[in-house]
C-alpha atoms as a PDB file:
ATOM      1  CA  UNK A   1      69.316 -88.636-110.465  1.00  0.00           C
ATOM      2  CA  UNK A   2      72.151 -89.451-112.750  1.00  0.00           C
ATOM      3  CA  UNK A   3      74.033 -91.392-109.932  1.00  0.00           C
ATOM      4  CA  UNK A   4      71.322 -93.908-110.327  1.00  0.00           C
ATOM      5  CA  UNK A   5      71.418 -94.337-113.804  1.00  0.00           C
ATOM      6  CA  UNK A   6      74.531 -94.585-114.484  1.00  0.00           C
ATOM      7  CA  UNK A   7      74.642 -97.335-111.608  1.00  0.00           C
ATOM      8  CA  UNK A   8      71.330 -98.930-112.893  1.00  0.00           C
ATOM      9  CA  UNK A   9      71.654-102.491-114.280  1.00  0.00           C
ATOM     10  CA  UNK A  10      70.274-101.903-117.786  1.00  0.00           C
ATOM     11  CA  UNK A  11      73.195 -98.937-118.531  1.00  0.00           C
ATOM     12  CA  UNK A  12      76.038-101.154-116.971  1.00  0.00           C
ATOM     13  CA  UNK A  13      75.165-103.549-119.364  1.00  0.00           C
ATOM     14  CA  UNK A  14      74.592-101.159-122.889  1.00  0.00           C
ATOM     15  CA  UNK A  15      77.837 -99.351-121.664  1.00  0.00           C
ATOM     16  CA  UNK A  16      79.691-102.528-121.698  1.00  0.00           C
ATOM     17  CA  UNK A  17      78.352-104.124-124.767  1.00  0.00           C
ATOM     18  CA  UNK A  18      79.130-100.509-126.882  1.00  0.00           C
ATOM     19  CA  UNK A  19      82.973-101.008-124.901  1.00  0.00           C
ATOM     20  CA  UNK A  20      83.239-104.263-126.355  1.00  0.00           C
ATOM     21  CA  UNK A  21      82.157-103.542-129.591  1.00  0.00           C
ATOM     22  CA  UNK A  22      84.887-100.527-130.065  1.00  0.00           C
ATOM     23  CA  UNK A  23      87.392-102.531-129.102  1.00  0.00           C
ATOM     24  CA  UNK A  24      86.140-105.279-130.980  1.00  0.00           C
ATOM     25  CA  UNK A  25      86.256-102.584-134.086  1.00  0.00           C
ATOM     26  CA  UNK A  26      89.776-100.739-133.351  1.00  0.00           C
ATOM     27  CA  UNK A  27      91.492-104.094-133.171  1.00  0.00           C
ATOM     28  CA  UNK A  28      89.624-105.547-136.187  1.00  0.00           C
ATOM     29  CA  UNK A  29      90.911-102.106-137.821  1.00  0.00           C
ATOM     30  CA  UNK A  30      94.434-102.215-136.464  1.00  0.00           C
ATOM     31  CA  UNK A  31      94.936-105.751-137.041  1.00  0.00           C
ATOM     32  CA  UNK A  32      97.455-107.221-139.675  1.00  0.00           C
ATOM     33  CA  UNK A  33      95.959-108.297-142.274  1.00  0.00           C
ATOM     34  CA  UNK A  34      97.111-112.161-143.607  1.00  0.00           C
ATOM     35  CA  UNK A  35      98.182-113.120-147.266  1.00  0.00           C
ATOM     36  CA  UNK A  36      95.919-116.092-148.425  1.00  0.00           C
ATOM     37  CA  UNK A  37      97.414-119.023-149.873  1.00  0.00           C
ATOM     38  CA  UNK A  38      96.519-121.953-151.718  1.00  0.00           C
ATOM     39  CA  UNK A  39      96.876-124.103-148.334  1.00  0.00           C
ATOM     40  CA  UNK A  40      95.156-121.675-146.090  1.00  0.00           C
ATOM     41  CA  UNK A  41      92.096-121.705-147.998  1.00  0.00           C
ATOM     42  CA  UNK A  42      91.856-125.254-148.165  1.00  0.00           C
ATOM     43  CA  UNK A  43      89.108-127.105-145.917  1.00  0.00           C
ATOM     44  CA  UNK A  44      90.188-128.619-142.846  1.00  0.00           C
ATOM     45  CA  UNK A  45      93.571-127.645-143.305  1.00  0.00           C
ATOM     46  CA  UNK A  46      94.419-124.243-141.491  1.00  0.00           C
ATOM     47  CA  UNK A  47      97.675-123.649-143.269  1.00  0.00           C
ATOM     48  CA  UNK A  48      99.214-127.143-142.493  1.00  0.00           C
ATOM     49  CA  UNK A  49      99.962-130.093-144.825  1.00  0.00           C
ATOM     50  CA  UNK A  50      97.692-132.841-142.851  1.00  0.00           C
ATOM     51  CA  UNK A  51      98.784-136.485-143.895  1.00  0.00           C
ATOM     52  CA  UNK A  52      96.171-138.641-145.380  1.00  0.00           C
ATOM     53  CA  UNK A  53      96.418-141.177-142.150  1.00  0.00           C
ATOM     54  CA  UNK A  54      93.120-141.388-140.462  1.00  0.00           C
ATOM     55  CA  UNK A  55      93.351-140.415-136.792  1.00  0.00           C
ATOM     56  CA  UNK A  56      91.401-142.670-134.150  1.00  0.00           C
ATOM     57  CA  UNK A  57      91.104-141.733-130.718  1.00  0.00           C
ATOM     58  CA  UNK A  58      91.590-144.754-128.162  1.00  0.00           C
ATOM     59  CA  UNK A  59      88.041-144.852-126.332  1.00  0.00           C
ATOM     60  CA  UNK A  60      88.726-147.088-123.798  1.00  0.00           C
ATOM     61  CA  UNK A  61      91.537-145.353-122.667  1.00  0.00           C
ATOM     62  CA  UNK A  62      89.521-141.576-123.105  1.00  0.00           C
ATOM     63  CA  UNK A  63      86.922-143.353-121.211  1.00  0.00           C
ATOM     64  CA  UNK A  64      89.112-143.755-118.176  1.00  0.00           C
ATOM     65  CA  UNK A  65      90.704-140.838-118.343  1.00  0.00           C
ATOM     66  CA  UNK A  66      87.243-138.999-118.226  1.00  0.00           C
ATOM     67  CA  UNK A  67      86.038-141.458-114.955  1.00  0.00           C
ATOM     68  CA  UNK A  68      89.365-140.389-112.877  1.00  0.00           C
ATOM     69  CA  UNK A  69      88.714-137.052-114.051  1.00  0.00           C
ATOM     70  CA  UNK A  70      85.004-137.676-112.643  1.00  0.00           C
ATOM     71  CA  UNK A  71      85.895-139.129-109.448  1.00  0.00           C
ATOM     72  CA  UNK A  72      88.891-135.723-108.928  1.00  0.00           C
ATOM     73  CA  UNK A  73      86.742-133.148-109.530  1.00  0.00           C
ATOM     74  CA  UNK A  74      83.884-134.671-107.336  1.00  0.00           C
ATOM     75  CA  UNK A  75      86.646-135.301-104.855  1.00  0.00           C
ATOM     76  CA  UNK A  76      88.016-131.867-104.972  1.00  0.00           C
ATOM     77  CA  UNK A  77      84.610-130.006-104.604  1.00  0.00           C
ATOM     78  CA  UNK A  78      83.469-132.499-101.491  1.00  0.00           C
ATOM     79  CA  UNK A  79      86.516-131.065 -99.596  1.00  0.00           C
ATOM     80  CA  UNK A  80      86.076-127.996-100.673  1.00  0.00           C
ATOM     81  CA  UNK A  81      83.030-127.602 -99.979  1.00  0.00           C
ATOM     82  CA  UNK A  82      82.887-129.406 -96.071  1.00  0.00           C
ATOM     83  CA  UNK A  83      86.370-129.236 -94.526  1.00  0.00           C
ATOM     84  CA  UNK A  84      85.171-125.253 -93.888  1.00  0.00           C
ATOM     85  CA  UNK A  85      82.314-126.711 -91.356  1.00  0.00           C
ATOM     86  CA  UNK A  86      83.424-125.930 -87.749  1.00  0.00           C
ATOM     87  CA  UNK A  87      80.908-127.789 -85.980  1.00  0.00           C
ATOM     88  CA  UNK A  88      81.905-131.501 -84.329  1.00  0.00           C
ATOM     89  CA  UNK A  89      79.410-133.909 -85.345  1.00  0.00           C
ATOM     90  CA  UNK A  90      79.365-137.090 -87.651  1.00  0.00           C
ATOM     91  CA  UNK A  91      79.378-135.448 -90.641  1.00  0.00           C
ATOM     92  CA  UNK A  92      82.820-134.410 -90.394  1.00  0.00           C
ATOM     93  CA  UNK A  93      83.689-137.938 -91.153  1.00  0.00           C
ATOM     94  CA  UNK A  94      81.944-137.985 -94.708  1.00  0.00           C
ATOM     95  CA  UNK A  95      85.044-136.286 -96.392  1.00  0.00           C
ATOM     96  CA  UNK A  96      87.360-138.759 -95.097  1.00  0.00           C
ATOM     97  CA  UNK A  97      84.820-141.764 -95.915  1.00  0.00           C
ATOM     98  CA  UNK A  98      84.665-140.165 -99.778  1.00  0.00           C
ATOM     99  CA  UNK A  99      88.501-139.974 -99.526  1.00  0.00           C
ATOM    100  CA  UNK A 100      88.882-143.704 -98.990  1.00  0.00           C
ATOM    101  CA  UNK A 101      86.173-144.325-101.481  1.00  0.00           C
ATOM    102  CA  UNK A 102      87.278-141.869-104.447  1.00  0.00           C
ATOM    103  CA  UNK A 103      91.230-143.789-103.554  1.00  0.00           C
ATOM    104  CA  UNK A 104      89.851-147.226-103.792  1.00  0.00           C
ATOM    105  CA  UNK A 105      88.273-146.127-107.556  1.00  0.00           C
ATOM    106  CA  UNK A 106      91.279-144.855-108.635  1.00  0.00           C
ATOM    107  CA  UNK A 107      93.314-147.831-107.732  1.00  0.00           C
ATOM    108  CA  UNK A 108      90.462-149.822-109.437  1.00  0.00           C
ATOM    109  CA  UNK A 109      91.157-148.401-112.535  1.00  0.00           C
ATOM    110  CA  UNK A 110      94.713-148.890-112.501  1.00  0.00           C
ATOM    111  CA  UNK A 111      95.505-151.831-113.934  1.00  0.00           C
ATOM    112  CA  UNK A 112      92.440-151.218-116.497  1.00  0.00           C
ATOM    113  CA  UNK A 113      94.777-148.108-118.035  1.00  0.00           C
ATOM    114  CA  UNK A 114      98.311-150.613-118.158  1.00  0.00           C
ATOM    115  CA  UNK A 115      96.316-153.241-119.811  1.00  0.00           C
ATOM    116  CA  UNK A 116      96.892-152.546-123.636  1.00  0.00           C
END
């Protein structure tokens, strides 16, 4: 009888919220304790002197990044995904076909990153 609670799903999950939480309280107890300072407390600023200088981000070039970081991570999970099929049909092809394709993008977008 107590085999299956303590191996039922609602008791896993009380027992590990109630670990968490002592932990959570033992380090919050242990922990060093900061001194606050005048540029600590200030907004924004976490402890550092920030310069007024406005920071822009480059979109054009984030937006690139972020398509060859598309085309990668579609790339990776395709061949991930079929190169564990063992059967010899067509389908065995489509990796190598998205290979070509995602290689193609890529060099597409090269010259759009140099451009600046």
């Amino acid at each position: 009888m107590y085999a299956q609670l303590i191996v039922s799903l609602p008791f896993v999950f009380i027992l590990a919220i109630l670990t968490g939480l002592i932990i959570y309280l033992l380090g919050r107890k242990t922990a060093v304790k900061g001194h606050k300072t005048a540029s600590k407390t200030a907004s924004y600023g976490c402890g550092e002197d920030l310069s007024t200088r406005k920071f822009q981000v480059n979109v054009e070039e984030f937006l690139i990044y972020t398509v060859c970081f598309l085309i990668f991570d579609i790339f990776a999970f395709t061949l991930a995904t079929s190169l564990g099929t063992s059967s010899y049909d067509a389908t065995n092809y489509l990796p190598a076909i998205y290979s070509l394709v995602a290689l193609m993008a890529i060099i597409a977008l090269l010259p759009l990153r140099r451009r600046r």
